[in-house]
N, C-alpha and C. Protein backbone atom coordinates (compact mmCIF):
# COMPACT_ATOMS: atom_id res chain seq x y z
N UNK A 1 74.37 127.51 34.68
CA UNK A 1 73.78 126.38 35.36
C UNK A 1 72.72 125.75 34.45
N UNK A 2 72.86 124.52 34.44
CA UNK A 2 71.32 123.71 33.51
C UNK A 2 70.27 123.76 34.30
N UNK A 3 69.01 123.94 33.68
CA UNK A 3 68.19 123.88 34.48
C UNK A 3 67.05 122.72 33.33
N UNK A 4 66.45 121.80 34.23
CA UNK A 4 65.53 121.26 33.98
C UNK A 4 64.06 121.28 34.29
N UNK A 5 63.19 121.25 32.85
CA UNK A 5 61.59 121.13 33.19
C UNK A 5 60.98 119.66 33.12
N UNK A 6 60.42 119.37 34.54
CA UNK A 6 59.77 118.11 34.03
C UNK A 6 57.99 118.04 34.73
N UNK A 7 57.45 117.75 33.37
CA UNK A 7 56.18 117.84 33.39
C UNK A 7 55.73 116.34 33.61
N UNK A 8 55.06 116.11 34.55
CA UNK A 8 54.37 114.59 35.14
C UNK A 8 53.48 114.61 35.08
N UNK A 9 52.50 113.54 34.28
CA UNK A 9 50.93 113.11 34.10
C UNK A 9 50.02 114.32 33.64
N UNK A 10 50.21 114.56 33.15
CA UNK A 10 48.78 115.95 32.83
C UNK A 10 47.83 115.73 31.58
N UNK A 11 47.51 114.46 32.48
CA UNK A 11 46.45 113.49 31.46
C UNK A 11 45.10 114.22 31.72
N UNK A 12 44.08 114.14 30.35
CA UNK A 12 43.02 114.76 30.53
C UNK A 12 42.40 114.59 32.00
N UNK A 13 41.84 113.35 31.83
CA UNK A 13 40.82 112.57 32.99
C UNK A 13 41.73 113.00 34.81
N UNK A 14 43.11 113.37 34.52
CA UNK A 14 43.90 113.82 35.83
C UNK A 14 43.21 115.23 35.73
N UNK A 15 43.50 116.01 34.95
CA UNK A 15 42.82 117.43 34.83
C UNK A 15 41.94 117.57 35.57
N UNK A 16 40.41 117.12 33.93
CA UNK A 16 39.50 117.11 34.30
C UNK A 16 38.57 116.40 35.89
N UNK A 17 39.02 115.31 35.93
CA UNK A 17 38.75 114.62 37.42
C UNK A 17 37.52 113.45 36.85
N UNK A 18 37.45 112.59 37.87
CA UNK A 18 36.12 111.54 37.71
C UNK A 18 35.14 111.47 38.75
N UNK A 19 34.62 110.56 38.48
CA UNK A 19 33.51 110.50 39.60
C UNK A 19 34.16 109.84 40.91
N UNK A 20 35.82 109.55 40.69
CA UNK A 20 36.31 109.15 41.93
C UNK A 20 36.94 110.56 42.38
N UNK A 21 37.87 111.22 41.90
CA UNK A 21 38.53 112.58 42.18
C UNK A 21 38.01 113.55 41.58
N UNK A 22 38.22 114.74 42.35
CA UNK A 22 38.32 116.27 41.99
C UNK A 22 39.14 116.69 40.59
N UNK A 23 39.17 117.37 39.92
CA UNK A 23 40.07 118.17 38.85
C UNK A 23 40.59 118.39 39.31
N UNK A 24 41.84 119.22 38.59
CA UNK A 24 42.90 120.22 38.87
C UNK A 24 42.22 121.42 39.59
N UNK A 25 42.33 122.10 40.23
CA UNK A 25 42.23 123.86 40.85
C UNK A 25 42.50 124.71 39.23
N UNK A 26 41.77 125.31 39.69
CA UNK A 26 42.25 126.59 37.93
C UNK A 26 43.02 125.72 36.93
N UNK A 27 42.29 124.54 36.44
CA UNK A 27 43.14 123.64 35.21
C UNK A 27 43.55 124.64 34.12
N UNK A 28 42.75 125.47 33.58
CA UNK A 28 42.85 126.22 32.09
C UNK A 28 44.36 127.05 32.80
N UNK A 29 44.28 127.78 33.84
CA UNK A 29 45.96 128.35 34.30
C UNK A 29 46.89 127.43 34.67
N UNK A 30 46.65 125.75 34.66
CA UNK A 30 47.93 125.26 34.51
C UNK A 30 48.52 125.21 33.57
N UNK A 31 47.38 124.30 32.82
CA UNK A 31 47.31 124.07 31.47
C UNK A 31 48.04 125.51 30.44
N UNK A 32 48.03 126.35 30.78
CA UNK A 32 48.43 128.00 30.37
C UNK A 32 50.13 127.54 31.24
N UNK A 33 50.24 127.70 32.09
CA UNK A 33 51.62 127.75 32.53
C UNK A 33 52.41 126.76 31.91
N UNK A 34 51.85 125.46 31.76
CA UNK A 34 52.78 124.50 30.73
C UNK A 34 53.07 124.52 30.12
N UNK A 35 52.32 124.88 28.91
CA UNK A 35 52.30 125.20 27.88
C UNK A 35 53.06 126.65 27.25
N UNK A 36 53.32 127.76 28.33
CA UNK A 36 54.10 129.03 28.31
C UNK A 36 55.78 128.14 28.78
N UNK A 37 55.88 127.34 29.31
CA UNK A 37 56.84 127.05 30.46
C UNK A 37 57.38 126.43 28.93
N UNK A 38 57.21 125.58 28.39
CA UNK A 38 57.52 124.40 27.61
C UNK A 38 57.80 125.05 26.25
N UNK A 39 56.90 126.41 25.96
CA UNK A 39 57.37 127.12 24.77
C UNK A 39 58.87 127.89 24.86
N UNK A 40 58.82 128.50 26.02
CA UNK A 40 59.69 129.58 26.11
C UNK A 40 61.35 128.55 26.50
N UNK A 41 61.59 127.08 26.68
CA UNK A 41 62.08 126.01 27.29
C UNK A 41 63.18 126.83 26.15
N UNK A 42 64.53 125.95 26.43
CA UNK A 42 65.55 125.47 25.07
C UNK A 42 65.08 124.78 24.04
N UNK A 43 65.97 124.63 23.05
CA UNK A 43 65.71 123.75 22.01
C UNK A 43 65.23 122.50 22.53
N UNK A 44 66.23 122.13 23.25
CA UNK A 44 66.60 120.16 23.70
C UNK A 44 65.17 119.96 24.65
N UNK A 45 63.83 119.77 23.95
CA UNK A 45 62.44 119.68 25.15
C UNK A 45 62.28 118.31 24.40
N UNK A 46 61.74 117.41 25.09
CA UNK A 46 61.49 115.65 24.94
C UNK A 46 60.09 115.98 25.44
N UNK A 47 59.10 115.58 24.45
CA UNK A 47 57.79 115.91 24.95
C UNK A 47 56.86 114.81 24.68
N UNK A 48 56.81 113.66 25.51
CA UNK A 48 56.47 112.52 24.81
C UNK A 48 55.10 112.83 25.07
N UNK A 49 54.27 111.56 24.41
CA UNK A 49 52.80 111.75 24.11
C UNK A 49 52.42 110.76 23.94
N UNK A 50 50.82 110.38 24.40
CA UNK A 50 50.14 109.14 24.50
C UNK A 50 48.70 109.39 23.97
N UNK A 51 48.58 109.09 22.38
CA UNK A 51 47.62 109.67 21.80
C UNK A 51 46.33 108.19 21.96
N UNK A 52 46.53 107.22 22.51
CA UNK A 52 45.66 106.19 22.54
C UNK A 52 45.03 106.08 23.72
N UNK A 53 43.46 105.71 23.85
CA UNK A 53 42.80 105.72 25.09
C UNK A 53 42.75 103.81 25.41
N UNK A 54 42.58 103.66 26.44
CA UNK A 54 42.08 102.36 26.79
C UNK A 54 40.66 102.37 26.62
């Protein structure tokens, strides 16, 4: 069976939070699970990236 990972928004300022929202709950153990999840993945991982701030 294929199985797919899809990782949505895990933009710093989503993490961390602002003076409008809360952070993540235990960010450093998501941030850890993604990052385990995405290593251990298949070859075929599309990991796009948005290295520019507004």
């Amino acid at each position: 069976m294929n199985q797919a990972l899809l990782v949505i928004d895990a933009q710093q300022e989503l993490m961390d939070g602002s003076f409008e929202q809360q952070g993540v709950f235990e960010k450093d153990k998501v941030i850890q699970n993604i990052n385990r999840i995405v290593r251990n993945a298949d070859e075929n991982v599309f990991k796009p990236t948005h290295d520019s701030y507004r």
